[in-house]
PDB file of N, CA and C in Angstrom:
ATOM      1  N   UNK A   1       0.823  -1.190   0.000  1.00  0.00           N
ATOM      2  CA  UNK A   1       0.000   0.000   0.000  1.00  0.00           C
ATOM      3  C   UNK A   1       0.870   1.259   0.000  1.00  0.00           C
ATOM      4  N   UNK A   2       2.087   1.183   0.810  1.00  0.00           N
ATOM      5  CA  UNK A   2       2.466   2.284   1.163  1.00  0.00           C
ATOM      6  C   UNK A   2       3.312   2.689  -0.790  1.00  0.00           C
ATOM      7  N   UNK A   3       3.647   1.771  -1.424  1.00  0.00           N
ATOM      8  CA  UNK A   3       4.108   1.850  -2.207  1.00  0.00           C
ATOM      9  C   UNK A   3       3.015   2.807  -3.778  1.00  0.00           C
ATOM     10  N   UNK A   4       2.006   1.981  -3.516  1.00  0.00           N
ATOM     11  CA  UNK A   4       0.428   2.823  -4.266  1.00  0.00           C
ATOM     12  C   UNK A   4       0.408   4.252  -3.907  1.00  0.00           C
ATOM     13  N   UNK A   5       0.289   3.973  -2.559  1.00  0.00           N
ATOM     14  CA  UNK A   5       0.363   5.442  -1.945  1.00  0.00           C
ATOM     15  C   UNK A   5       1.716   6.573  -2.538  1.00  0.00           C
ATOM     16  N   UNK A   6       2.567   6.260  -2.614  1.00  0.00           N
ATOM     17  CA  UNK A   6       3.806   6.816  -2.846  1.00  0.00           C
ATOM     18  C   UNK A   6       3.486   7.223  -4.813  1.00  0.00           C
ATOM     19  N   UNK A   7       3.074   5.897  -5.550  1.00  0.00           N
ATOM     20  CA  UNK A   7       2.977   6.771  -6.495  1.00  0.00           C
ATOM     21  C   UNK A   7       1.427   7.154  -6.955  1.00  0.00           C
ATOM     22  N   UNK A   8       0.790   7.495  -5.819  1.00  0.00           N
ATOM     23  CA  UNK A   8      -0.414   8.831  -6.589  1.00  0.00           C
ATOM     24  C   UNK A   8      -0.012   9.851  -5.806  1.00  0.00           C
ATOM     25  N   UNK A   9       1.301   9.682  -4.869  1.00  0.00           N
ATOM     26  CA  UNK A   9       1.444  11.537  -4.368  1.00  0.00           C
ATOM     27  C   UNK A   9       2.149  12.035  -5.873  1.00  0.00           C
ATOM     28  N   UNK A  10       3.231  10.874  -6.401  1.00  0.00           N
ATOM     29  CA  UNK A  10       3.839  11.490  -7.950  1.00  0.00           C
ATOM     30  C   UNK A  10       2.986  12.107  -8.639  1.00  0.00           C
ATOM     31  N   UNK A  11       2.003  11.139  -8.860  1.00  0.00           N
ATOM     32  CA  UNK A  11       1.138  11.788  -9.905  1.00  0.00           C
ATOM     33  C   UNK A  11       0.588  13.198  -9.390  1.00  0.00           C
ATOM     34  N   UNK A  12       0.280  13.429  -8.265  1.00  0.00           N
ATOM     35  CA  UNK A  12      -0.229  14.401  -7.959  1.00  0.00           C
ATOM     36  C   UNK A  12       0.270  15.787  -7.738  1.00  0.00           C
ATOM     37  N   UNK A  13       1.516  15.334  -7.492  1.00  0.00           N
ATOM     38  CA  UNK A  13       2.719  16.539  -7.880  1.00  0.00           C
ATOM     39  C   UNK A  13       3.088  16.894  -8.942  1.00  0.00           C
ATOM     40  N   UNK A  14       3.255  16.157  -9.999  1.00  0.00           N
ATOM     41  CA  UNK A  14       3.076  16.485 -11.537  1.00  0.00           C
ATOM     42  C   UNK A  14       2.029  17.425 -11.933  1.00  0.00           C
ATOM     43  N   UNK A  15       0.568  16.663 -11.287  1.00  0.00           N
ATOM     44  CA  UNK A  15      -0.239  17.440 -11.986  1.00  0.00           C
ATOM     45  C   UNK A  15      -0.361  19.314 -11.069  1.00  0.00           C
ATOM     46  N   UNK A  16      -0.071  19.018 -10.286  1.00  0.00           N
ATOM     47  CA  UNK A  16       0.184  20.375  -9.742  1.00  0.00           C
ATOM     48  C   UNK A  16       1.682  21.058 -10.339  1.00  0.00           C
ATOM     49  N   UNK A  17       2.395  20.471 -10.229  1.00  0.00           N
ATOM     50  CA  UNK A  17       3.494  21.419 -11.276  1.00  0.00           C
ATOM     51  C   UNK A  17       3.293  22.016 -12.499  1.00  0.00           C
ATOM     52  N   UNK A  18       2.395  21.218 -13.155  1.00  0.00           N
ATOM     53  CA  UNK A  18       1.759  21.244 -14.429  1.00  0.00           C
ATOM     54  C   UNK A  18       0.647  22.346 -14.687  1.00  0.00           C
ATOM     55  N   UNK A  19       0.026  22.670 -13.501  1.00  0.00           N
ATOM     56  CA  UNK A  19      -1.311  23.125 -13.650  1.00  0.00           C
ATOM     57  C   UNK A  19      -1.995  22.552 -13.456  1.00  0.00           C
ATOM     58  N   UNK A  20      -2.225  20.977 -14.085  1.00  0.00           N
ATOM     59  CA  UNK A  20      -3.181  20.369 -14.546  1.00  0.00           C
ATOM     60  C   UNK A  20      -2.810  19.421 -15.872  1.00  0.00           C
ATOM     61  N   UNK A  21      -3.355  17.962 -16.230  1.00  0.00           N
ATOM     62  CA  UNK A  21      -2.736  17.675 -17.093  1.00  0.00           C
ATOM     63  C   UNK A  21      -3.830  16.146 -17.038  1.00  0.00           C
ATOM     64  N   UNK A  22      -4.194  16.252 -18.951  1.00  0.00           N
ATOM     65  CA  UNK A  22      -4.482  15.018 -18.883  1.00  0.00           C
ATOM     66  C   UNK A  22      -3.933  13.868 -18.541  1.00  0.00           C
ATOM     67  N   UNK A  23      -4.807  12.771 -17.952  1.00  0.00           N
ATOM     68  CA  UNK A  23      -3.984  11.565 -16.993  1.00  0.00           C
ATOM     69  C   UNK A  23      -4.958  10.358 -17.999  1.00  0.00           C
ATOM     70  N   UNK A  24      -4.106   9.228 -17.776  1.00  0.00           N
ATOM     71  CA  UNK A  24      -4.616   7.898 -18.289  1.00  0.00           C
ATOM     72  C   UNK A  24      -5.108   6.997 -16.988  1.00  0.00           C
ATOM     73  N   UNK A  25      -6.529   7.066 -16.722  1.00  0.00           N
ATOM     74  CA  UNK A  25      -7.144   6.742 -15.360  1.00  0.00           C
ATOM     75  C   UNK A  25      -7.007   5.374 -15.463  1.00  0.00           C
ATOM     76  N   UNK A  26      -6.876   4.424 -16.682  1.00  0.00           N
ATOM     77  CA  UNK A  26      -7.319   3.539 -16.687  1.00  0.00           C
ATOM     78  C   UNK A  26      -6.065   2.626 -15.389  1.00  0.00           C
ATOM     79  N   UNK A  27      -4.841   3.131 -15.434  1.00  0.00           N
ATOM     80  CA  UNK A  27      -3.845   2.466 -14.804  1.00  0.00           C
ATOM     81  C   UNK A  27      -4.155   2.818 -13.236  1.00  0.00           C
ATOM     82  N   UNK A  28      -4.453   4.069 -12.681  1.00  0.00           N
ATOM     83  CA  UNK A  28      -4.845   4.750 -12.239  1.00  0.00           C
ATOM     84  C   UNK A  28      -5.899   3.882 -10.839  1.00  0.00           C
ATOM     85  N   UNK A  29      -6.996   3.396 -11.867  1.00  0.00           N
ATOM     86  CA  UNK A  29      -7.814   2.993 -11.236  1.00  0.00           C
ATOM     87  C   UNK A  29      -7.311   1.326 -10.874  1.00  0.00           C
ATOM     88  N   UNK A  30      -6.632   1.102 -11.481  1.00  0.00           N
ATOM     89  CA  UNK A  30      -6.706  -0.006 -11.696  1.00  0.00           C
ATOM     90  C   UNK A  30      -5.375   0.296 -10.155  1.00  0.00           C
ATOM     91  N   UNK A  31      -4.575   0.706  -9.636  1.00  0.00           N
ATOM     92  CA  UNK A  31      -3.989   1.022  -8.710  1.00  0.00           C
ATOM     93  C   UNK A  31      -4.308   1.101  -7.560  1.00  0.00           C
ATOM     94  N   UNK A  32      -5.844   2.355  -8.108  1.00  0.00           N
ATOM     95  CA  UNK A  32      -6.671   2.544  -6.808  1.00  0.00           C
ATOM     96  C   UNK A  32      -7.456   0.842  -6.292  1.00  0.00           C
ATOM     97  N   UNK A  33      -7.753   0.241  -6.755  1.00  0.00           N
ATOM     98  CA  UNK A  33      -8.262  -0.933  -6.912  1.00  0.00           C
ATOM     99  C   UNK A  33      -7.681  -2.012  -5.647  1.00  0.00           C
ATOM    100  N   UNK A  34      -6.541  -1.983  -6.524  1.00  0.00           N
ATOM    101  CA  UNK A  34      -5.072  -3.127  -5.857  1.00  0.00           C
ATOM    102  C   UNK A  34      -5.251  -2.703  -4.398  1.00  0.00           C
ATOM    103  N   UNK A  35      -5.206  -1.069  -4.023  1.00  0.00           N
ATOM    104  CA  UNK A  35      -5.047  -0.345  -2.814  1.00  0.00           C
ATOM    105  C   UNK A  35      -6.148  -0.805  -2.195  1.00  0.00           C
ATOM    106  N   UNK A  36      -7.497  -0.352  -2.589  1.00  0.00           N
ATOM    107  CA  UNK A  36      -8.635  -0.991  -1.816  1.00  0.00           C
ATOM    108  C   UNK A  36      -8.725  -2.579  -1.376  1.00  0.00           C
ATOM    109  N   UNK A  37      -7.950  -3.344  -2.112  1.00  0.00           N
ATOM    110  CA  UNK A  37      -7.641  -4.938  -1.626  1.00  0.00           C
ATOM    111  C   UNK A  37      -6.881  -5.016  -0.886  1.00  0.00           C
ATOM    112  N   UNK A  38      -6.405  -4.606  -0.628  1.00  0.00           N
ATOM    113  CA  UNK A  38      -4.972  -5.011   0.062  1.00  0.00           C
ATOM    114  C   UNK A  38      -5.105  -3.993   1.187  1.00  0.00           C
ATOM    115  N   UNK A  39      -6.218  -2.596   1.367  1.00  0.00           N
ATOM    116  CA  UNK A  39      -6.434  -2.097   2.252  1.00  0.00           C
ATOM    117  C   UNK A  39      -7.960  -3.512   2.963  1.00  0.00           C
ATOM    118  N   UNK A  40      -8.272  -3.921   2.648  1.00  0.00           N
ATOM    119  CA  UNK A  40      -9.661  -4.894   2.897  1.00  0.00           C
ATOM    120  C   UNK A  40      -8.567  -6.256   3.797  1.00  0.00           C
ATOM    121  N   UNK A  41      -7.739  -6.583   2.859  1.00  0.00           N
ATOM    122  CA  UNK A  41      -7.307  -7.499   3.240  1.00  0.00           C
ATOM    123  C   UNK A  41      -6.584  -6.972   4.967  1.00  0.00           C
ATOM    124  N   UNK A  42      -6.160  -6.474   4.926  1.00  0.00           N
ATOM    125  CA  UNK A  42      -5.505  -5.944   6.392  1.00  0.00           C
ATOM    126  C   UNK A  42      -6.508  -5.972   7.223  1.00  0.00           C
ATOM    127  N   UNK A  43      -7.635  -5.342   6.719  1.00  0.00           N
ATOM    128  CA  UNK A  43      -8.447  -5.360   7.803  1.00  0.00           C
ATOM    129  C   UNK A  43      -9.309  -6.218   8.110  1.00  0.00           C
ATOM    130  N   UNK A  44      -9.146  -7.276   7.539  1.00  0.00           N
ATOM    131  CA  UNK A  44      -9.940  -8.588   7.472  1.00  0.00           C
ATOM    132  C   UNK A  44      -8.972  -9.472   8.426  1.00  0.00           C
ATOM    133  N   UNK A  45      -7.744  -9.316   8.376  1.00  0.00           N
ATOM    134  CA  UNK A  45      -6.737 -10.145   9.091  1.00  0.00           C
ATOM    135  C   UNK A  45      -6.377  -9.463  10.756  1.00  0.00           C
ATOM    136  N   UNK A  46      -6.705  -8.472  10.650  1.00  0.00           N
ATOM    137  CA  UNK A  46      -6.854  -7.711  11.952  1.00  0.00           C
ATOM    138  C   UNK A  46      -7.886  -7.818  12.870  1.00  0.00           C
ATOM    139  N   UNK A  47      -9.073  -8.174  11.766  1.00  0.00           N
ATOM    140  CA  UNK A  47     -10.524  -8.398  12.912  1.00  0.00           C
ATOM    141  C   UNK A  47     -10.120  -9.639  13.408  1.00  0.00           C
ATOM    142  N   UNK A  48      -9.883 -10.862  12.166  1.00  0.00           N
ATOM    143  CA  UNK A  48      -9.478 -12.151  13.046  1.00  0.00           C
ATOM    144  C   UNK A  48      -8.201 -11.896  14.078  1.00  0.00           C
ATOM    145  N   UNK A  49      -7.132 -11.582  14.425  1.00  0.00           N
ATOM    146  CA  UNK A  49      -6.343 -11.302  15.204  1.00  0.00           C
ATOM    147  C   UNK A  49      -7.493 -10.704  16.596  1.00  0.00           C
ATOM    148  N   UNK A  50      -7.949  -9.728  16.579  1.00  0.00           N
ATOM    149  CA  UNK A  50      -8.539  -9.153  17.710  1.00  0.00           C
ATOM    150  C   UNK A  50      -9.567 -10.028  17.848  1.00  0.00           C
ATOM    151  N   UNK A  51     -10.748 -11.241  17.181  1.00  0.00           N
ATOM    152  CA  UNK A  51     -10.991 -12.243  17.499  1.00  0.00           C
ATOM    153  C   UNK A  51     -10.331 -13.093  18.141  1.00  0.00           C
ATOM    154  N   UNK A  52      -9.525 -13.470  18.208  1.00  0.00           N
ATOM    155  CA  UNK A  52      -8.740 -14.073  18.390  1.00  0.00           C
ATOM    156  C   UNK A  52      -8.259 -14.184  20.181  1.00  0.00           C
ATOM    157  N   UNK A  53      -8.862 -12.285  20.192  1.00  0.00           N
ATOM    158  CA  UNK A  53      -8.100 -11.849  21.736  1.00  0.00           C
ATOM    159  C   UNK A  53      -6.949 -11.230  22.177  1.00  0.00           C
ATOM    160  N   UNK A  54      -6.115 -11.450  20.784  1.00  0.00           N
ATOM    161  CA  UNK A  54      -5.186 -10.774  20.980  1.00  0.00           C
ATOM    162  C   UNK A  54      -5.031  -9.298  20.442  1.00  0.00           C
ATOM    163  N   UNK A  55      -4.360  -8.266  21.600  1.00  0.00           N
ATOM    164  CA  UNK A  55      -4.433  -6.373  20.948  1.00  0.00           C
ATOM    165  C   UNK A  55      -2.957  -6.157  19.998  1.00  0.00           C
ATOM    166  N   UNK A  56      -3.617  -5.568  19.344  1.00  0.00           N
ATOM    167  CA  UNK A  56      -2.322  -5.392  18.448  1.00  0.00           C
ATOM    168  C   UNK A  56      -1.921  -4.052  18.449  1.00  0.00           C
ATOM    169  N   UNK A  57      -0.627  -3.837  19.031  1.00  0.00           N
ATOM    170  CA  UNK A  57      -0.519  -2.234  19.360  1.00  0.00           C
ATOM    171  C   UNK A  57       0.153  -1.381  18.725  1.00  0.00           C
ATOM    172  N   UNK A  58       0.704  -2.264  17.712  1.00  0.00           N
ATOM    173  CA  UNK A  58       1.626  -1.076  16.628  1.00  0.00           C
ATOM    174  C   UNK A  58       1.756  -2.142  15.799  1.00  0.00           C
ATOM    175  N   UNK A  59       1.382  -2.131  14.807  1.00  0.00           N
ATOM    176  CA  UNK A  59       0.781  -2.779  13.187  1.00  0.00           C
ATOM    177  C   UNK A  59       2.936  -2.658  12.705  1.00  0.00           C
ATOM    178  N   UNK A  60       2.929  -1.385  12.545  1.00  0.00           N
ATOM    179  CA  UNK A  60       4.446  -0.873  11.750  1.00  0.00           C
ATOM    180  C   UNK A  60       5.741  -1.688  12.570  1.00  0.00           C
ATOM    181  N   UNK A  61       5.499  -2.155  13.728  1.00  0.00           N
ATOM    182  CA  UNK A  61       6.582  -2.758  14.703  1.00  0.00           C
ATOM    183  C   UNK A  61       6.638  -4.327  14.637  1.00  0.00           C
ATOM    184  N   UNK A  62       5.248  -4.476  14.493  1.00  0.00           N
ATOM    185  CA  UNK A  62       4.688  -5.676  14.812  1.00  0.00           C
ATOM    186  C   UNK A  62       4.639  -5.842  16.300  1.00  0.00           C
ATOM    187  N   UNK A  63       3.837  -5.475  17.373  1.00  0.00           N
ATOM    188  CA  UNK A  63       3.966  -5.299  18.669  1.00  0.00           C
ATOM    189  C   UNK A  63       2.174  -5.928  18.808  1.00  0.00           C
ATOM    190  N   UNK A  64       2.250  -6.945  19.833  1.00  0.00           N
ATOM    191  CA  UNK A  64       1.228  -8.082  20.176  1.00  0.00           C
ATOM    192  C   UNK A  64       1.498  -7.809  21.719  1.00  0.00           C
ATOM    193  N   UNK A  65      -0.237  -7.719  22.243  1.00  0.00           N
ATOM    194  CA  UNK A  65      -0.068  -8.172  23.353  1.00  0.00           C
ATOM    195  C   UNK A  65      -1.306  -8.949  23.820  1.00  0.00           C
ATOM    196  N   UNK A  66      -0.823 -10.144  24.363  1.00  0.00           N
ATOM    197  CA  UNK A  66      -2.026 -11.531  24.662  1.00  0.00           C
ATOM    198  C   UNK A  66      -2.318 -11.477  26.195  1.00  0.00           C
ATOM    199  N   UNK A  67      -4.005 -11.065  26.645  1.00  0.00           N
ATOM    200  CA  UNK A  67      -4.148 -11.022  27.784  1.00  0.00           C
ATOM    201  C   UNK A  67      -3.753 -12.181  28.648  1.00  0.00           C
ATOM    202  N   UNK A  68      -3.502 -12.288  29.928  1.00  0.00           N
ATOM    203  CA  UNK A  68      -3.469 -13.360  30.705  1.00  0.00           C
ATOM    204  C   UNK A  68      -3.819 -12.711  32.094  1.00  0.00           C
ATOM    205  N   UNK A  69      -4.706 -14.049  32.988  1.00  0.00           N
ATOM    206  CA  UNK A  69      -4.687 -14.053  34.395  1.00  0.00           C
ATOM    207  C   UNK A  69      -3.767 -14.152  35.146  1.00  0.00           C
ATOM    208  N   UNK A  70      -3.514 -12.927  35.836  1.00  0.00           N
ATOM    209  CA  UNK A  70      -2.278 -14.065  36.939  1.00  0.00           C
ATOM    210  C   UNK A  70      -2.782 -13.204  38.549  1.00  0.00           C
ATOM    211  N   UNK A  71      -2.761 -14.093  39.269  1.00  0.00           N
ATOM    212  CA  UNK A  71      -3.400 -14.012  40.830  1.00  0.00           C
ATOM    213  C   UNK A  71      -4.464 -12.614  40.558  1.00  0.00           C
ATOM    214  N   UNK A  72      -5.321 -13.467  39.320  1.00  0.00           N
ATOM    215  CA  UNK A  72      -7.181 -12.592  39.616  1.00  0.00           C
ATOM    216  C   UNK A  72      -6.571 -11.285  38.950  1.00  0.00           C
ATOM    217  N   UNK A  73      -5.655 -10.849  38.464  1.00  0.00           N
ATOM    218  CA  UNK A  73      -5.276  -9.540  37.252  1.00  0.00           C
ATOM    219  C   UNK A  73      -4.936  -9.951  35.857  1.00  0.00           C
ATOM    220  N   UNK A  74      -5.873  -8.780  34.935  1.00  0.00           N
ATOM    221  CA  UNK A  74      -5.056  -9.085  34.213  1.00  0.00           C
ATOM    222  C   UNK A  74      -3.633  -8.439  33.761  1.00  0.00           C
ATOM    223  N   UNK A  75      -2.567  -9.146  33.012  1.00  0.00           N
ATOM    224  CA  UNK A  75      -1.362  -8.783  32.978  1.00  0.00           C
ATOM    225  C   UNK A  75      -1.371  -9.053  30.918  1.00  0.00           C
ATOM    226  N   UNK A  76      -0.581  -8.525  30.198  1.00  0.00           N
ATOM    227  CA  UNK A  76      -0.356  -8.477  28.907  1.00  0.00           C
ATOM    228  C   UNK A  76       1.205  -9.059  28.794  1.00  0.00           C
ATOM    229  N   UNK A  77       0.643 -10.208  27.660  1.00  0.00           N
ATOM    230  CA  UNK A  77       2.416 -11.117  27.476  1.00  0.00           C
ATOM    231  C   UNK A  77       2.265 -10.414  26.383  1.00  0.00           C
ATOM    232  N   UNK A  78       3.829  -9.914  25.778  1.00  0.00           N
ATOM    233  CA  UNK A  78       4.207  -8.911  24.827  1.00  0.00           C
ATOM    234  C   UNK A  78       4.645  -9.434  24.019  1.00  0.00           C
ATOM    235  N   UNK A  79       4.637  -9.689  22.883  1.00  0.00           N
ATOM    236  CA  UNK A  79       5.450  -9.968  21.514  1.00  0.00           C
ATOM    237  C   UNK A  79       5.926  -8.742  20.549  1.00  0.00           C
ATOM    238  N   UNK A  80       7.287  -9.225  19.686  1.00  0.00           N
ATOM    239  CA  UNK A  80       7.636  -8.006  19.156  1.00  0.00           C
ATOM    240  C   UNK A  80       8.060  -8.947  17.985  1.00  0.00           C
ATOM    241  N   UNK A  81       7.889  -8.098  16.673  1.00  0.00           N
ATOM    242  CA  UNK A  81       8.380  -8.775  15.550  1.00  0.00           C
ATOM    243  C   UNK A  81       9.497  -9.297  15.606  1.00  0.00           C
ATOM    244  N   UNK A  82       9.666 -10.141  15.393  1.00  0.00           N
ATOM    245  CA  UNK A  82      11.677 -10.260  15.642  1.00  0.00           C
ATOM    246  C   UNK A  82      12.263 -11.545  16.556  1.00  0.00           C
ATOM    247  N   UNK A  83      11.173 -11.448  17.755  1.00  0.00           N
ATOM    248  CA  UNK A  83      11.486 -11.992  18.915  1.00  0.00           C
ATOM    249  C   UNK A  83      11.213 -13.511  18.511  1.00  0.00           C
ATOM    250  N   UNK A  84      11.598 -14.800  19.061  1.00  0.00           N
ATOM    251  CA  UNK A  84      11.638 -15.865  18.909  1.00  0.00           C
ATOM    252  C   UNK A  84      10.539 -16.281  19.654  1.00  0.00           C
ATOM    253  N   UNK A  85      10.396 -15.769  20.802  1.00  0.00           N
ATOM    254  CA  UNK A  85       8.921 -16.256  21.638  1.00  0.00           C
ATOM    255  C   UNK A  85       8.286 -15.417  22.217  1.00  0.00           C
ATOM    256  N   UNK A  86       7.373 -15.552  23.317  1.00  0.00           N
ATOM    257  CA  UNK A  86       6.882 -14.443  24.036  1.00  0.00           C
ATOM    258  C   UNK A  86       7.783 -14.569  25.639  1.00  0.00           C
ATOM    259  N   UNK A  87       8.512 -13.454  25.501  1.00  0.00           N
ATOM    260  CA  UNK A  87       9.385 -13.261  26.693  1.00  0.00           C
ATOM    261  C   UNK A  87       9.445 -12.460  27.530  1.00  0.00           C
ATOM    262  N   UNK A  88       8.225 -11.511  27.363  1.00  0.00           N
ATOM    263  CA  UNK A  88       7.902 -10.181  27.809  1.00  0.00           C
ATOM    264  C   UNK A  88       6.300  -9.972  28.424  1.00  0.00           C
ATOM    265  N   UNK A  89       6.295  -9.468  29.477  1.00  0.00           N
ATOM    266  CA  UNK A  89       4.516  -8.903  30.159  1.00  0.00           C
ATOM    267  C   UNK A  89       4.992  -7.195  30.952  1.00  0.00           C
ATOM    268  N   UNK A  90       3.956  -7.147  30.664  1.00  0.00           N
ATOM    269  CA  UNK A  90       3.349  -5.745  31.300  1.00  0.00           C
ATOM    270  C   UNK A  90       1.899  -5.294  31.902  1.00  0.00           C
ATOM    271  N   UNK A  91       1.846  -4.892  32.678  1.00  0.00           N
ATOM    272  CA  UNK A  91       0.626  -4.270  33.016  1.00  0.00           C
ATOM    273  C   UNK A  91      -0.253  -3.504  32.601  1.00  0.00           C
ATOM    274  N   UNK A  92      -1.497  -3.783  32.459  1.00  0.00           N
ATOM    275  CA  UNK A  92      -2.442  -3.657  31.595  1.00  0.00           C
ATOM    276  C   UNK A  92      -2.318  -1.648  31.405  1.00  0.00           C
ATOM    277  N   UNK A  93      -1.647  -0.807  32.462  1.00  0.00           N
ATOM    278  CA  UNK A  93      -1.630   0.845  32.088  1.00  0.00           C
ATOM    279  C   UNK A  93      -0.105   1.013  31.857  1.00  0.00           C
ATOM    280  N   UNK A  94       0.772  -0.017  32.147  1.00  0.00           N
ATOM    281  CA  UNK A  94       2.225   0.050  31.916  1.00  0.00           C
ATOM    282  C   UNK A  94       2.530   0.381  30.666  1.00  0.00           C
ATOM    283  N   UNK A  95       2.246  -0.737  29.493  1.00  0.00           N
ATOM    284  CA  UNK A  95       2.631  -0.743  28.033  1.00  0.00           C
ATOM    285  C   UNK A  95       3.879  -1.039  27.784  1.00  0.00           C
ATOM    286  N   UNK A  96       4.557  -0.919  26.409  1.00  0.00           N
ATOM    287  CA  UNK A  96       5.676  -1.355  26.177  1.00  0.00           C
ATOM    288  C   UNK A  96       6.853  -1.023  26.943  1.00  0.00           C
ATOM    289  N   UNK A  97       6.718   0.050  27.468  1.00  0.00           N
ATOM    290  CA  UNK A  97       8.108   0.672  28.110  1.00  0.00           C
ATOM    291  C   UNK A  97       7.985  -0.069  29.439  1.00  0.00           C
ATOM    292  N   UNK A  98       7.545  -0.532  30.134  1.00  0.00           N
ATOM    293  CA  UNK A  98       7.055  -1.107  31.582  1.00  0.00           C
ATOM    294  C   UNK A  98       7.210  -2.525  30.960  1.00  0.00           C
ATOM    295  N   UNK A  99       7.786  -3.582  29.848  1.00  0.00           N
ATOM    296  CA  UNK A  99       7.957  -4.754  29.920  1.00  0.00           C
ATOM    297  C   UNK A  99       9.281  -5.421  30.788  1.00  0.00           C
ATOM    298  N   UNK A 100       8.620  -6.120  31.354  1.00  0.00           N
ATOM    299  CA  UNK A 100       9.527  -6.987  32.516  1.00  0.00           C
ATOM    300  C   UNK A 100       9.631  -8.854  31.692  1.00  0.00           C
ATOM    301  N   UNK A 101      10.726  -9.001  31.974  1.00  0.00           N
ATOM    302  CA  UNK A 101      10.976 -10.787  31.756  1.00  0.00           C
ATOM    303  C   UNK A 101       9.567 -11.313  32.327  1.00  0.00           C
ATOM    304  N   UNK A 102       9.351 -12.656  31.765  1.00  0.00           N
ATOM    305  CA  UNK A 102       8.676 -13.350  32.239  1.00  0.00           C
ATOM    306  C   UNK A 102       9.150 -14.335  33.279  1.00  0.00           C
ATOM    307  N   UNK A 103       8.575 -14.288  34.494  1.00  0.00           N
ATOM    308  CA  UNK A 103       8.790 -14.619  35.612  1.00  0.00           C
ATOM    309  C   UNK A 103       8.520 -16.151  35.954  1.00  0.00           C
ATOM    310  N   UNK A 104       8.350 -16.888  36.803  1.00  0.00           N
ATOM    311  CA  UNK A 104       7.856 -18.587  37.083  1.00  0.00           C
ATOM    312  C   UNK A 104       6.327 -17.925  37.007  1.00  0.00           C
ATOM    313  N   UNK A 105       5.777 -16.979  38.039  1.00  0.00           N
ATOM    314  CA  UNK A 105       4.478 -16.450  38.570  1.00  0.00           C
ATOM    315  C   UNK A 105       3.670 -16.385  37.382  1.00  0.00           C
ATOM    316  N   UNK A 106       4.347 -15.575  35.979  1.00  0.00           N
ATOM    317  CA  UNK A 106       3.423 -15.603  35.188  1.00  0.00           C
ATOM    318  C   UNK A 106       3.637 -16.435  34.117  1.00  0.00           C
ATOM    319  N   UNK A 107       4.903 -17.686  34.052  1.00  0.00           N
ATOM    320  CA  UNK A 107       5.109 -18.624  33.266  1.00  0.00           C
ATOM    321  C   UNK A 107       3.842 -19.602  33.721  1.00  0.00           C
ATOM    322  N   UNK A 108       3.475 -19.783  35.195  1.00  0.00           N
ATOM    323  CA  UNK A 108       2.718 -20.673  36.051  1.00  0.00           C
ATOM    324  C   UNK A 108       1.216 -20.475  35.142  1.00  0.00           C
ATOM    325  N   UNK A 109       1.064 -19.391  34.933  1.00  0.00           N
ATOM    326  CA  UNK A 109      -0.417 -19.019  34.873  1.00  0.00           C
ATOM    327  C   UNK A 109      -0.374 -18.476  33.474  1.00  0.00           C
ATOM    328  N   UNK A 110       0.281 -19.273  33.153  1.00  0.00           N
ATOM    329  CA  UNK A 110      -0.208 -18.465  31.517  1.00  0.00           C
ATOM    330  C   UNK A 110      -1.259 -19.823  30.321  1.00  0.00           C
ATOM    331  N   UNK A 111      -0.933 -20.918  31.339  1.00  0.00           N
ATOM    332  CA  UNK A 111      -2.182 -21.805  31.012  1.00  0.00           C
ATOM    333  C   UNK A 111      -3.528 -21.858  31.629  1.00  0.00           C
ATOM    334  N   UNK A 112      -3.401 -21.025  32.372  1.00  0.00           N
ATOM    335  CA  UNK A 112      -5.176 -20.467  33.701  1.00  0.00           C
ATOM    336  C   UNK A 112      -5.320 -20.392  32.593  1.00  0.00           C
ATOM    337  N   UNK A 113      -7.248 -21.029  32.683  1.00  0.00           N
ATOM    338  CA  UNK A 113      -7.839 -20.041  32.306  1.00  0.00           C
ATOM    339  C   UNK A 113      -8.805 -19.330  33.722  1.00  0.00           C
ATOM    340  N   UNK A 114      -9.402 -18.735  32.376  1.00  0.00           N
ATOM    341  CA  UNK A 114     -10.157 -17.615  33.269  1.00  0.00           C
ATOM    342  C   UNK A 114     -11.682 -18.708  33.992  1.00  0.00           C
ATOM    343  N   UNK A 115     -11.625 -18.112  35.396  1.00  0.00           N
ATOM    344  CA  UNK A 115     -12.662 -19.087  36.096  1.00  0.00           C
ATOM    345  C   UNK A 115     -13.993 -18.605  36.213  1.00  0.00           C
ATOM    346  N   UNK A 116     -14.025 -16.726  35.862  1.00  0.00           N
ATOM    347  CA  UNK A 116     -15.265 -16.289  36.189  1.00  0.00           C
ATOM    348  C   UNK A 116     -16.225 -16.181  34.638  1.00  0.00           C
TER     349      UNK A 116
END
């Protein structure tokens, strides 16, 4: 997308340098098109993700965080693009900067489920 995006700002700077200038829509649309799929598709793969349960907190990072119980709170196990597993939690107002190792306490309880 970001690439679609990149060339209708071209075009659009042309036609403003220009004044104005006949354009061949047919490629055009056919661009805008690709963009609307591939904008659908994201967001089709995002609803299942947040189905799923899991929040997704920065799309551009790849930054995941999967609720869990631990002693009756909830706590957020953190994933980051890159990372090999989930090795990271934080507190549900903490966020990324507040990630701590994962501990026995919340290794213990990350198969709870929820009882209420």
């Amino acid at each position: 997308m970001d690439e679609i995006d990149a060339r209708f700002r071209e075009v659009n700077q042309r036609v403003l340098m220009h004044g104005g200038m006949l354009l061949d829509i047919v490629p055009l649309a056919k661009l805008r098109a690709e963009r609307d799929k591939l904008n659908q598709a994201v967001a089709d793969t995002m609803a299942e993700i947040t189905a799923m349960g899991v929040q997704v907190k920065d799309i551009n990072i790849g930054l995941l965080d999967f609720p869990c119980v631990v002693d009756g709170k909830v706590v957020l196990l953190c994933w980051r693009l890159g990372e090999e597993t989930i090795n990271y939690w934080h507190g549900v107002e903490e966020g990324f900067v507040g990630r701590k190792l994962i501990d026995a306490r919340i290794s213990n309880a990350r198969g709870r489920k929820k009882t209420q």
